[in-house]
C-alpha atoms as a PDB file:
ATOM      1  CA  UNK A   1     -19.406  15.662   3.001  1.00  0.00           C
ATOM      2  CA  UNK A   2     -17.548  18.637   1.691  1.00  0.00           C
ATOM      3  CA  UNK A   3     -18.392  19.213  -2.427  1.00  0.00           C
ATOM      4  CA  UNK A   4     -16.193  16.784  -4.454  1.00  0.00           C
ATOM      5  CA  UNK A   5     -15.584  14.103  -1.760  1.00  0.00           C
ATOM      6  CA  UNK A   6     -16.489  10.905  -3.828  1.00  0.00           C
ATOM      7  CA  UNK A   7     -17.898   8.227  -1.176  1.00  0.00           C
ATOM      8  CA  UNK A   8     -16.372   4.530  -2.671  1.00  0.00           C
ATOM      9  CA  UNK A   9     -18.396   1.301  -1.540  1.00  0.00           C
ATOM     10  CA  UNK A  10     -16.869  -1.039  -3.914  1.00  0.00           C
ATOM     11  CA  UNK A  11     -13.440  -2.161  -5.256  1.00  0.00           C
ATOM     12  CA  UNK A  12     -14.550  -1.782  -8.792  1.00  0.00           C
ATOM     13  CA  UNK A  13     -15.927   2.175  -8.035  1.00  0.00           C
ATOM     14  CA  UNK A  14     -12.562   2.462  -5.846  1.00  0.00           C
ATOM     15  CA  UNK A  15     -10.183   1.163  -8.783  1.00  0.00           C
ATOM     16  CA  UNK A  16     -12.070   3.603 -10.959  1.00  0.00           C
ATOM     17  CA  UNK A  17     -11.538   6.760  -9.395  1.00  0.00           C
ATOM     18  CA  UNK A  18      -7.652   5.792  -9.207  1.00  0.00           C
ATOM     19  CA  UNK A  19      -7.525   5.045 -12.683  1.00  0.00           C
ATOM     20  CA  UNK A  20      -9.829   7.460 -14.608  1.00  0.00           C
ATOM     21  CA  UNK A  21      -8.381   9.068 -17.473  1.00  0.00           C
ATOM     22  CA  UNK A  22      -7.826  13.243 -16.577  1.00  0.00           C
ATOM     23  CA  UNK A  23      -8.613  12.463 -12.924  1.00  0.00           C
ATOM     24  CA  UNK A  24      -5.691  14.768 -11.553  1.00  0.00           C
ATOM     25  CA  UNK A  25      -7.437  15.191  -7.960  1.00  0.00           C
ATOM     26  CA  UNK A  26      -9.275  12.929  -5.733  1.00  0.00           C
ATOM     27  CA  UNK A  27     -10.867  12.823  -2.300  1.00  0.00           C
ATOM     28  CA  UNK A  28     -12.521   9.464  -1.756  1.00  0.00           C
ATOM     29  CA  UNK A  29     -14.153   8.582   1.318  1.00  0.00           C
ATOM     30  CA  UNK A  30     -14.481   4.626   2.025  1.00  0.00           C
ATOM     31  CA  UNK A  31     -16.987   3.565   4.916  1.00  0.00           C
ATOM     32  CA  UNK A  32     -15.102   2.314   7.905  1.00  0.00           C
ATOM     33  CA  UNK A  33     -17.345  -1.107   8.113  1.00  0.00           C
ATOM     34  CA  UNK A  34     -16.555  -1.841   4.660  1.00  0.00           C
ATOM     35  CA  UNK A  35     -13.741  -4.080   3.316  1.00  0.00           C
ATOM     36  CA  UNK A  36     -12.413  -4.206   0.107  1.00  0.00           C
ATOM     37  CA  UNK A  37     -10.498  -7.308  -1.333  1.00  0.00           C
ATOM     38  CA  UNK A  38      -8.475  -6.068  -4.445  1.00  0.00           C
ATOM     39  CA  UNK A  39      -8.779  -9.594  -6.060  1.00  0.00           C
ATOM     40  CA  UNK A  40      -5.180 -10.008  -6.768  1.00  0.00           C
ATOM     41  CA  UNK A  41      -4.364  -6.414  -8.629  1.00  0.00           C
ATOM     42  CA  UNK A  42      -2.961  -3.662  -6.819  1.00  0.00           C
ATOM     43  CA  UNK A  43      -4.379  -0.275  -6.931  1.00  0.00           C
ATOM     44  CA  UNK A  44      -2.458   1.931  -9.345  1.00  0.00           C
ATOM     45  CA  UNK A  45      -1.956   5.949  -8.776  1.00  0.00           C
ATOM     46  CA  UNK A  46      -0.573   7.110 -11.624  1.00  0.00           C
ATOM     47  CA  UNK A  47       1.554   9.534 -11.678  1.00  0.00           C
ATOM     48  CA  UNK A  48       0.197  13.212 -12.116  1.00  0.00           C
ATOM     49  CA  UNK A  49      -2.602  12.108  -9.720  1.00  0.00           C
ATOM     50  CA  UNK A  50      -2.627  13.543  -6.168  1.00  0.00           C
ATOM     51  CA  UNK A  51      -5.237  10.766  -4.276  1.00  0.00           C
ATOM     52  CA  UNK A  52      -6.726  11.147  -0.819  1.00  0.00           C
ATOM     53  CA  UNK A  53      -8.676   8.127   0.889  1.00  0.00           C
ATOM     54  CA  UNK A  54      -9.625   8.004   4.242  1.00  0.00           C
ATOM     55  CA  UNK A  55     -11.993   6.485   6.399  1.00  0.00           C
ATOM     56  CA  UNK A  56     -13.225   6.888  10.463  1.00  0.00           C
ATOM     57  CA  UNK A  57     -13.872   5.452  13.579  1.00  0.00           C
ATOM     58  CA  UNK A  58     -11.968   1.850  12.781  1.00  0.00           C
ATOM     59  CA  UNK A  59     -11.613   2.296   9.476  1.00  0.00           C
ATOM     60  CA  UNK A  60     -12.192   0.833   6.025  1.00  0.00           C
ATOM     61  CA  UNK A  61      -9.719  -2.431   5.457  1.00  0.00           C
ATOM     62  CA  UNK A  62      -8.158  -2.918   2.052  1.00  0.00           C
ATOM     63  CA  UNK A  63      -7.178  -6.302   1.779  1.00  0.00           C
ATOM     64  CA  UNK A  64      -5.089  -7.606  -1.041  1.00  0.00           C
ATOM     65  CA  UNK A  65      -5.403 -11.270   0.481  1.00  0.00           C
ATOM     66  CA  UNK A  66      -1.552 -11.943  -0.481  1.00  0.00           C
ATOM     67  CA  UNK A  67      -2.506 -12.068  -4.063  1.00  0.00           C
ATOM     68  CA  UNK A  68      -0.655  -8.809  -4.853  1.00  0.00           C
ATOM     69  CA  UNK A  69       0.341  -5.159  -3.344  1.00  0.00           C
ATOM     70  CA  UNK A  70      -2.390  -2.883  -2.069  1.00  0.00           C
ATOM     71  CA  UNK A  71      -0.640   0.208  -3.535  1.00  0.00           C
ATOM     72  CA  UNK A  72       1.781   0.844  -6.547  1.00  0.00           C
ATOM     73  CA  UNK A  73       2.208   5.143  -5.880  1.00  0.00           C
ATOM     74  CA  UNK A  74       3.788   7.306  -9.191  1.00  0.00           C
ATOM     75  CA  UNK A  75       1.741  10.192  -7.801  1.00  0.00           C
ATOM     76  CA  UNK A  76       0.723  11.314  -4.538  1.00  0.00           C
ATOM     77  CA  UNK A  77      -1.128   9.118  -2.238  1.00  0.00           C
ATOM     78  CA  UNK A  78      -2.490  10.362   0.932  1.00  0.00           C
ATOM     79  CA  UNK A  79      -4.127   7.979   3.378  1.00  0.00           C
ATOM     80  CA  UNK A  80      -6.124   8.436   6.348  1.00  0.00           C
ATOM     81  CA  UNK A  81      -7.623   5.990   9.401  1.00  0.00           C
ATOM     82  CA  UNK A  82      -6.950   2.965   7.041  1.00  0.00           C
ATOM     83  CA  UNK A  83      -5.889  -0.831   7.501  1.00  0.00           C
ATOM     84  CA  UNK A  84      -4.011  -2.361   4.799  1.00  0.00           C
ATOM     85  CA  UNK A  85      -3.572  -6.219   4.805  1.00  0.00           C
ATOM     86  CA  UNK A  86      -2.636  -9.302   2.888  1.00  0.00           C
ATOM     87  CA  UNK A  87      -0.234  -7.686   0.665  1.00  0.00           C
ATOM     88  CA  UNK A  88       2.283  -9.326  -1.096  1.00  0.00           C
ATOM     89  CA  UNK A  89       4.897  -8.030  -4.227  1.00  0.00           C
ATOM     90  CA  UNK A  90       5.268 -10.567  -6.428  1.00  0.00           C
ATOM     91  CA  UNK A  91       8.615 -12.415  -6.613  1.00  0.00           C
ATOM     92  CA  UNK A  92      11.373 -10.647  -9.332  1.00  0.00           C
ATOM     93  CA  UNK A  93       8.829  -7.680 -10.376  1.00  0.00           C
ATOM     94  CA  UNK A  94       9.183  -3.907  -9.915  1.00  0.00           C
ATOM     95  CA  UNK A  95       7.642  -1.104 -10.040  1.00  0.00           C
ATOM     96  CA  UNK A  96      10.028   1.659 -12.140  1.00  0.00           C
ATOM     97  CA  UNK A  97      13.198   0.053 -10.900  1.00  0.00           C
ATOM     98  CA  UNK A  98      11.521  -0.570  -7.137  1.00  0.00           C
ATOM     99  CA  UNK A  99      11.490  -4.266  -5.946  1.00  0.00           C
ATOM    100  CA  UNK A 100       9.582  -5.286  -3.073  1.00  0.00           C
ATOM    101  CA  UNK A 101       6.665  -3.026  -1.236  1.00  0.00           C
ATOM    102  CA  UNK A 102       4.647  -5.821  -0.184  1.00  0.00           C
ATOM    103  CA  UNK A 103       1.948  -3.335   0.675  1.00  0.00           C
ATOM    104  CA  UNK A 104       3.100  -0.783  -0.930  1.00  0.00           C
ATOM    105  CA  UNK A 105       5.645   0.149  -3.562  1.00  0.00           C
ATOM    106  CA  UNK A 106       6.945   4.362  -3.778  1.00  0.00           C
ATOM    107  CA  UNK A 107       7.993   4.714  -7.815  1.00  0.00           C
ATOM    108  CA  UNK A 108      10.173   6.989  -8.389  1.00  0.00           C
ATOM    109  CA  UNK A 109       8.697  10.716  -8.523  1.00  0.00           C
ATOM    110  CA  UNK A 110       6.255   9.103  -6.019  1.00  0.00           C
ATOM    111  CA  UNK A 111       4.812  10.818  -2.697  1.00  0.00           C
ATOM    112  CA  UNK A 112       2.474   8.767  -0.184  1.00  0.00           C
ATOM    113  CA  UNK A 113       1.447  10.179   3.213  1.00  0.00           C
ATOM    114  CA  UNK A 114      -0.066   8.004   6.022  1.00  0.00           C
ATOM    115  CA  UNK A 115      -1.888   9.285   8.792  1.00  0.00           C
ATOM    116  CA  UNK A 116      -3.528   6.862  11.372  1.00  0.00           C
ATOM    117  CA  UNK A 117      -2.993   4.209   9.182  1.00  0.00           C
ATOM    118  CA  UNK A 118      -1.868   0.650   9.845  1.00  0.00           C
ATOM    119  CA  UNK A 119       0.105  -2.061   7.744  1.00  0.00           C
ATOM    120  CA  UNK A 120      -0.318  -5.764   8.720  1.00  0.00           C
ATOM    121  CA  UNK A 121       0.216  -8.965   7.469  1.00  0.00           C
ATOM    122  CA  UNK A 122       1.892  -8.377   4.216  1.00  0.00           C
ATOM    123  CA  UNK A 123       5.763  -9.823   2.496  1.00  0.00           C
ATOM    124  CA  UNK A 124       7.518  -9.993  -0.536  1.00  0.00           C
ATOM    125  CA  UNK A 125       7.535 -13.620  -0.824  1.00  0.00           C
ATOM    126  CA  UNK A 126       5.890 -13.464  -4.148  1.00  0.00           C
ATOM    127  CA  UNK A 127       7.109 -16.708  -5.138  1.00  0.00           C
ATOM    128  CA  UNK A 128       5.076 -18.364  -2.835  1.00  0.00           C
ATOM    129  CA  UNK A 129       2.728 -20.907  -4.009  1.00  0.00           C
ATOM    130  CA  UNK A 130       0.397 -21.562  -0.438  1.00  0.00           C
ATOM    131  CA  UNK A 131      -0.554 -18.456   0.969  1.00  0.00           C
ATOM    132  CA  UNK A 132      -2.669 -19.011   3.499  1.00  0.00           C
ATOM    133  CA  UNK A 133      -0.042 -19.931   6.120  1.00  0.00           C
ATOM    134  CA  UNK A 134       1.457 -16.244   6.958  1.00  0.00           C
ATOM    135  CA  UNK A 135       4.331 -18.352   8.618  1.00  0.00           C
ATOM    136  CA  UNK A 136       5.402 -20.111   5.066  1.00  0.00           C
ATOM    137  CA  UNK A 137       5.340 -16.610   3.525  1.00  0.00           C
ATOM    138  CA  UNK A 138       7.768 -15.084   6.035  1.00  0.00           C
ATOM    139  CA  UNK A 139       9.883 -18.056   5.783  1.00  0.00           C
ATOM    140  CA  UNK A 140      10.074 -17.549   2.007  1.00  0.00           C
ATOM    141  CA  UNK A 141      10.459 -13.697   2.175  1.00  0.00           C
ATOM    142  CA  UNK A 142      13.980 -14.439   4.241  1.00  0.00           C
ATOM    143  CA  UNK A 143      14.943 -16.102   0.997  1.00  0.00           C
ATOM    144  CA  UNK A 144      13.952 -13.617  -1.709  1.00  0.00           C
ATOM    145  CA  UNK A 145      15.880 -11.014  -1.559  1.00  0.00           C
ATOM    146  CA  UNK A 146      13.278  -8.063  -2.101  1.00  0.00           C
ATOM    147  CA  UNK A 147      12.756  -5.199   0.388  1.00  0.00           C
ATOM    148  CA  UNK A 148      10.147  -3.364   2.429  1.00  0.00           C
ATOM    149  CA  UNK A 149       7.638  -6.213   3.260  1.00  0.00           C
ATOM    150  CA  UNK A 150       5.685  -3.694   4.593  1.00  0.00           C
ATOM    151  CA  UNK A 151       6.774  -0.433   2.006  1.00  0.00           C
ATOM    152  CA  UNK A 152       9.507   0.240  -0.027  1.00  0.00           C
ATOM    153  CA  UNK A 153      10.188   3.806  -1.115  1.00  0.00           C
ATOM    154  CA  UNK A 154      12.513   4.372  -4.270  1.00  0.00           C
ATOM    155  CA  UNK A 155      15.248   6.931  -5.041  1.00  0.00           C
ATOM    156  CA  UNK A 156      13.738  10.742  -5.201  1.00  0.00           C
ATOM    157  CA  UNK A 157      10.154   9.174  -3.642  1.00  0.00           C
ATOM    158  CA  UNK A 158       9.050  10.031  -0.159  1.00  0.00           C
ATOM    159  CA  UNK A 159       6.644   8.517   2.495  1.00  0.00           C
ATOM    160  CA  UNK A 160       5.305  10.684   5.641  1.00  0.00           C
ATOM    161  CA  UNK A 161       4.145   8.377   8.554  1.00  0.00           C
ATOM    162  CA  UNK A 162       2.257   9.809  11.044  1.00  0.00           C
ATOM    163  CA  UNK A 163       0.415   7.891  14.093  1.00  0.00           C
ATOM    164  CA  UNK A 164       0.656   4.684  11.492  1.00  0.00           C
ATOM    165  CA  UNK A 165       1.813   1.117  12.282  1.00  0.00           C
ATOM    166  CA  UNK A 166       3.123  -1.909  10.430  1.00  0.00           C
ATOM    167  CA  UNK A 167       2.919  -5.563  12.288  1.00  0.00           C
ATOM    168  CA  UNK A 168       3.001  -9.066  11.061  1.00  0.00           C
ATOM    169  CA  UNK A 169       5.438  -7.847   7.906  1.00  0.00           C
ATOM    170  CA  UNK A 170       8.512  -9.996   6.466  1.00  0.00           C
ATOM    171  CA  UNK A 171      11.115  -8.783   4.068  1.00  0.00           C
ATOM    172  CA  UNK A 172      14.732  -9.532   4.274  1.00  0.00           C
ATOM    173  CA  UNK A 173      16.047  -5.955   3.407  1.00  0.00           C
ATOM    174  CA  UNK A 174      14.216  -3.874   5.132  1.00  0.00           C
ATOM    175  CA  UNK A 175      11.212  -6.182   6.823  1.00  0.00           C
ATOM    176  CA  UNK A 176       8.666  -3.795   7.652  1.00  0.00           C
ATOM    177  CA  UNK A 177      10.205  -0.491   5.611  1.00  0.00           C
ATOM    178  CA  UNK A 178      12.991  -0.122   3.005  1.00  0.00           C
ATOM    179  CA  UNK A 179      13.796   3.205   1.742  1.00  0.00           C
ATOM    180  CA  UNK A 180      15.945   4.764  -1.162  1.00  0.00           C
ATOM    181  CA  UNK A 181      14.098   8.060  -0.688  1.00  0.00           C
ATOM    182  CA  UNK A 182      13.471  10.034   1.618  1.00  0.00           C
ATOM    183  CA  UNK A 183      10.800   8.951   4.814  1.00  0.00           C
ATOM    184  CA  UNK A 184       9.596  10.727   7.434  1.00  0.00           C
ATOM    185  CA  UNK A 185       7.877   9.002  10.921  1.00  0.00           C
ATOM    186  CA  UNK A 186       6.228  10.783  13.517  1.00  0.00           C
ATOM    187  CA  UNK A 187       4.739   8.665  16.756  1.00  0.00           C
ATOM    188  CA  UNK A 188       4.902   5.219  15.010  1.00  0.00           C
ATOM    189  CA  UNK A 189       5.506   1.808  15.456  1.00  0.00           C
END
């Protein structure tokens, strides 16, 4: 690895990194065969911190297990040959003004980049009290009103997609991507 690329095997080492005070600039590699359940918090970048995690071959998973998002993004969030699954923004909440973003929720100020990335199996139906059944949790997304069950980008915040995918995701504004800001896609689906 290439001086300062941090290699994260844990959730708890993962979480870390994000959140360390004065971190400003982070490459963290995650090992493709690992997956990491958040146990029901998302994974904050704050803003002022410009994050890169990637992965290879099939890549790490980071599974939120429809507990919470994966990602809330105030600073720059690049991601690279990851899956992100299970997410789910809770019912009424926001992040800076931002509802919805089951996966992941843009703030304001906010920049996330995806590159061979994929999305899956994540809502907004927050107020959802069974969530094993991915059916019940679309069915309650129709009725919540929140947007981006996949991501959901806020005024002056931007997303690049490139060679990423969302599938399985269930918002009723927006169902896999809702945008106030400004989102770029390049060979997606």
């Amino acid at each position: 690895f290439a001086p300062g690329v941090v290699v994260v095997q844990t959730t708890a080492q993962l979480r870390g990194a994000l959140e360390a005070p004065g971190a400003a600039f982070l490459d963290l590699f995650l090992p493709a065969v690992f997956r990491f359940d958040l146990g029901g918090a998302a994974l904050l970048v704050p803003a002022g911190v410009n994050a890169t995690l990637r992965s290879e071959g099939g890549g790490a998973t980071l599974d939120a297990q429809w507990r919470s998002r994966i990602f809330e993004v105030h600073g720059a969030l690049t991601l690279g040959n990851l899956h992100l699954t299970g997410g789910l923004a809770p019912a009424g909440s926001t992040v800076a003004g931002l509802s919805g973003g089951g996966a992941i929720a843009v703030a304001s100020g906010g920049r996330l980049s995806m590159l061979d990335s994929a999305v899956s199996s994540s809502t907004t139906a927050g107020n959802a009290t069974d969530y094993s059944d991915l059916a019940e949790l679309a069915r309650i997304a129709q009725s919540t009103g929140e947007h981006g069950g996949g991501l959901a980008i806020a005024a002056n915040a931007s997303a690049v997609l490139i060679r990423s995918t969302f599938s399985n995701v269930s918002a009723p504004v927006g169902g896999a991507i809702s945008t106030a800001g400004r989102l770029t896609v390049h060979q997606g689906a």
